[in-house]
C-alpha atoms as a PDB file:
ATOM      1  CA  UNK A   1      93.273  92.930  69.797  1.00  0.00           C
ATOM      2  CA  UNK A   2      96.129  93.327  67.280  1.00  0.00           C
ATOM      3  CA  UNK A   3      99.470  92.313  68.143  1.00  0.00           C
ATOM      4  CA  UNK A   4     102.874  90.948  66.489  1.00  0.00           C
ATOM      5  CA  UNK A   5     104.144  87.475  66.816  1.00  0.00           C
ATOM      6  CA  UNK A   6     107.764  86.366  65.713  1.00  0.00           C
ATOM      7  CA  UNK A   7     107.596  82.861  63.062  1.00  0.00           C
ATOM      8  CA  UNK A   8     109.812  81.468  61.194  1.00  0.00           C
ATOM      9  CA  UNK A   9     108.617  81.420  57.484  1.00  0.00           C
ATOM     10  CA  UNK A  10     109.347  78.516  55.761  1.00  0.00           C
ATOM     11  CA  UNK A  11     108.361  78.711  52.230  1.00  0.00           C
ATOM     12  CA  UNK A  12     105.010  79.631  52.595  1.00  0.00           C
ATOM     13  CA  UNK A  13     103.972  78.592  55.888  1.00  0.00           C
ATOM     14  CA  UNK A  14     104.372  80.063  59.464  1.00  0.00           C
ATOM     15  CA  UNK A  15     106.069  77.841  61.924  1.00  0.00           C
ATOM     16  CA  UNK A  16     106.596  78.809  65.717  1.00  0.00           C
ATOM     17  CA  UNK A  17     110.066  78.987  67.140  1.00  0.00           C
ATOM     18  CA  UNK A  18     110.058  76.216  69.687  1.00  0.00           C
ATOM     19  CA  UNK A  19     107.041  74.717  71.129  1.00  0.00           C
ATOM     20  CA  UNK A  20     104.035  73.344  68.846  1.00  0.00           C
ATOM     21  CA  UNK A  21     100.658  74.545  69.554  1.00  0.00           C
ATOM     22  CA  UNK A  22      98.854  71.563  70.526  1.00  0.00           C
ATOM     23  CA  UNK A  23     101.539  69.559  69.104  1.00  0.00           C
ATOM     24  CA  UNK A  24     101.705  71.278  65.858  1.00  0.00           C
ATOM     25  CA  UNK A  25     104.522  73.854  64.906  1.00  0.00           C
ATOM     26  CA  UNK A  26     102.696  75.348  61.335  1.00  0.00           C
ATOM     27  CA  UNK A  27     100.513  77.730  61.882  1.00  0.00           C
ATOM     28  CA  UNK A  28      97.290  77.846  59.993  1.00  0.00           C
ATOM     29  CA  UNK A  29      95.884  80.858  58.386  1.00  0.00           C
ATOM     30  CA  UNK A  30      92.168  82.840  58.557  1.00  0.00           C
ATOM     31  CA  UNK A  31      91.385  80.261  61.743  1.00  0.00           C
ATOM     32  CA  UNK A  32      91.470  81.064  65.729  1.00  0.00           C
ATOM     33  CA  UNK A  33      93.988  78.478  67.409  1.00  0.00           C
ATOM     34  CA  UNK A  34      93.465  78.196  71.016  1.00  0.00           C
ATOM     35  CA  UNK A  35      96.397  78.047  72.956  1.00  0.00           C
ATOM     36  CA  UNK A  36      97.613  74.744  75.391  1.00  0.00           C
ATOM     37  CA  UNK A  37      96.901  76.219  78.674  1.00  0.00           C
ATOM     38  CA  UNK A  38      99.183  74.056  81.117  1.00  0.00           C
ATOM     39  CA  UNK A  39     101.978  74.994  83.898  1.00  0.00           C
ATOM     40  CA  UNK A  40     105.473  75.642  82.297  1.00  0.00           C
ATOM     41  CA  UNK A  41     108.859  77.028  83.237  1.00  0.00           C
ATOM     42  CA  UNK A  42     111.167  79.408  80.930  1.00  0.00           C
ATOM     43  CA  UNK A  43     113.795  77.137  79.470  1.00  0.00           C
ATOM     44  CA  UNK A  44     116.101  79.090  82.053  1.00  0.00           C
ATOM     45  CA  UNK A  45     114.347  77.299  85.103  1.00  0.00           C
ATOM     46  CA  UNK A  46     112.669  80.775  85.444  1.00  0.00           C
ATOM     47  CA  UNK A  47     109.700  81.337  87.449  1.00  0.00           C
ATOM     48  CA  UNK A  48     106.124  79.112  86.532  1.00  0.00           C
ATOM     49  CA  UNK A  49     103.537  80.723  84.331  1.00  0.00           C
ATOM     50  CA  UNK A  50     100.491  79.356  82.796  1.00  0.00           C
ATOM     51  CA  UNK A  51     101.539  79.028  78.959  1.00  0.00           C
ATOM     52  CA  UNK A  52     100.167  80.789  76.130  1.00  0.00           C
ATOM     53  CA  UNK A  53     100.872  81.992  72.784  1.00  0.00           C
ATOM     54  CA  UNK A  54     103.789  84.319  72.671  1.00  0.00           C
ATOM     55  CA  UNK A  55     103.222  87.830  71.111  1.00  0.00           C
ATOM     56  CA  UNK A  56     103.770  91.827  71.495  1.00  0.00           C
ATOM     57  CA  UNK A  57     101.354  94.545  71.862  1.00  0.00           C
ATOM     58  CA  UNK A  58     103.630  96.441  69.558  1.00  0.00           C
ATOM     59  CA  UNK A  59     105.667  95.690  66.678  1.00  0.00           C
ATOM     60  CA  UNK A  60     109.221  97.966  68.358  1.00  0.00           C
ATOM     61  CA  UNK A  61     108.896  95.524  71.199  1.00  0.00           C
ATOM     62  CA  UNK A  62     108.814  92.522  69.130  1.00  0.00           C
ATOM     63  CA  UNK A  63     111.687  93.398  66.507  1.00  0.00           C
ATOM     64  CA  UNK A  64     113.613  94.380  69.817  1.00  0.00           C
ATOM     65  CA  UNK A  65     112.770  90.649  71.211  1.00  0.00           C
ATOM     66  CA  UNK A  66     113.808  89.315  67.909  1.00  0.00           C
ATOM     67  CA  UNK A  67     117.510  90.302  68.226  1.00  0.00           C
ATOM     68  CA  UNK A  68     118.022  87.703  71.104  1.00  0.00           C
ATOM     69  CA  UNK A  69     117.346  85.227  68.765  1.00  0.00           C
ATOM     70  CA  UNK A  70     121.163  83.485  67.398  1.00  0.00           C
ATOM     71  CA  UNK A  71     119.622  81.695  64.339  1.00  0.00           C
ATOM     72  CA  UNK A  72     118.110  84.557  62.385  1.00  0.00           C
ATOM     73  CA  UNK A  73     117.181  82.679  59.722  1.00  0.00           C
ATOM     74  CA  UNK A  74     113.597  82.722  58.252  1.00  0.00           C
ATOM     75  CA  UNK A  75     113.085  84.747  61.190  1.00  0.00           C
ATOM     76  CA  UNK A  76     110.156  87.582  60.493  1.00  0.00           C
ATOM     77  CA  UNK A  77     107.360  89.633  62.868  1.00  0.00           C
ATOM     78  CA  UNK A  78     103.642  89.212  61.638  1.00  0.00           C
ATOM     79  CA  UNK A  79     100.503  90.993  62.725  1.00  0.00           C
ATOM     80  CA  UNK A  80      97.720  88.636  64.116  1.00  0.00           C
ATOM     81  CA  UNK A  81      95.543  89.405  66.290  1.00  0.00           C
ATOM     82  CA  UNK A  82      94.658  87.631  69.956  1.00  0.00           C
ATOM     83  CA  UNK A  83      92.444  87.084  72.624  1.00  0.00           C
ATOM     84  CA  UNK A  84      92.847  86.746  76.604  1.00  0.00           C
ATOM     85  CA  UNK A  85      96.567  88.325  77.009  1.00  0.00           C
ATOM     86  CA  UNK A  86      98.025  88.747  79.895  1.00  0.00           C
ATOM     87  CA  UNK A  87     101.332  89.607  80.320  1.00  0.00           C
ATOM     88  CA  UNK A  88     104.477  87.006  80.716  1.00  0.00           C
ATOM     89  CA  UNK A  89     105.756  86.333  84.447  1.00  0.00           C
ATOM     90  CA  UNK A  90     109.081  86.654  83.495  1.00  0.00           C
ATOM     91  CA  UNK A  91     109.436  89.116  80.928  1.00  0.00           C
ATOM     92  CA  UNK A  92     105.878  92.345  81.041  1.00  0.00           C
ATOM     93  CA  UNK A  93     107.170  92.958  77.232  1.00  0.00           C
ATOM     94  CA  UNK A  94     105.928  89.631  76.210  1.00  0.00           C
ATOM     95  CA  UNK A  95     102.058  88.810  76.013  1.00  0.00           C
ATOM     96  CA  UNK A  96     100.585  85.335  76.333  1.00  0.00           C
ATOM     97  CA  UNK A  97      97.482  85.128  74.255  1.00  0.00           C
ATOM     98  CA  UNK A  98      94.476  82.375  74.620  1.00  0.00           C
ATOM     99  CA  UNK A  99      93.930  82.604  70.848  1.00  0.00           C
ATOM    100  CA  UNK A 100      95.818  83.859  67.854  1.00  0.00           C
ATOM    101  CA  UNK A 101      94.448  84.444  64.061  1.00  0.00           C
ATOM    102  CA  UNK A 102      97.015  85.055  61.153  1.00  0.00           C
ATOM    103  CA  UNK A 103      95.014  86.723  58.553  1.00  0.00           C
ATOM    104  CA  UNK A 104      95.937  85.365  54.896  1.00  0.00           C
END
C-alpha cells in the first residue's frame, strides 16, 4: 500500500522524529524495515497500543499532522509504501504499519 510518512531530512538521509526503529533513527532506502512490535503509551499517558511505524493513507492528512509539530525544521512528508496498517488507538488519522520501504 502507498502511504506518506513525516522525516526529518538531514542532509541526505531520512531520520524519524522520535523513536528509532529497532534502535536506529536513519532510515534506509530500497529495503523493507519491520517495525518493533511491543506495548507503548502516547507520550501524553494516552491509551496502550501495540507500536508501529507511523504513517498516513493520504498525503492532506499527513501535511495536516505535520503542523503540530513546534520544530519545523528539516521537517518534510515522503511517499513509502507499508504493510499490515491498522489504524492508531488514539488518533484513526494515523496508521501504524508492520513494514515501511522508502524508494530511492
Amino acid at each position: 500500500m502507498i502511504a506518506y510518512k513525516i522525516v526529518r531530512e538531514v542532509g541526505d538521509s531520512y531520520k524519524t522524529l522520535y523513536h528509532g526503529i529497532n534502535s536506529n533513527r536513519e532510515l534506509p532506502l530500497n529495503t523493507w524495515i519491520k517495525a518493533e512490535k511491543k506495548l507503548v503509551k502516547d507520550g501524553s499517558g494516552g491509551k496502550e497500543y501495540i507500536s508501529g511505524i507511523h504513517c498516513f493513507e493520504f498525503h492532506d492528512l499527513a501535511r495536516q499532522y505535520m503542523k503540530r509539530f513546534k520544530n519545523k525544521e528539516g521537517l518534510t512528508i515522503i511517499l513509502c509504501l507499508v504493510r499490515g496498517t491498522h489504524p492508531k488507538a488514539s488518533n484513526s488519522d494515523v496508521l501504524l504499519a508492520d513494514e515501511i520501504l522508502i524508494p530511492a
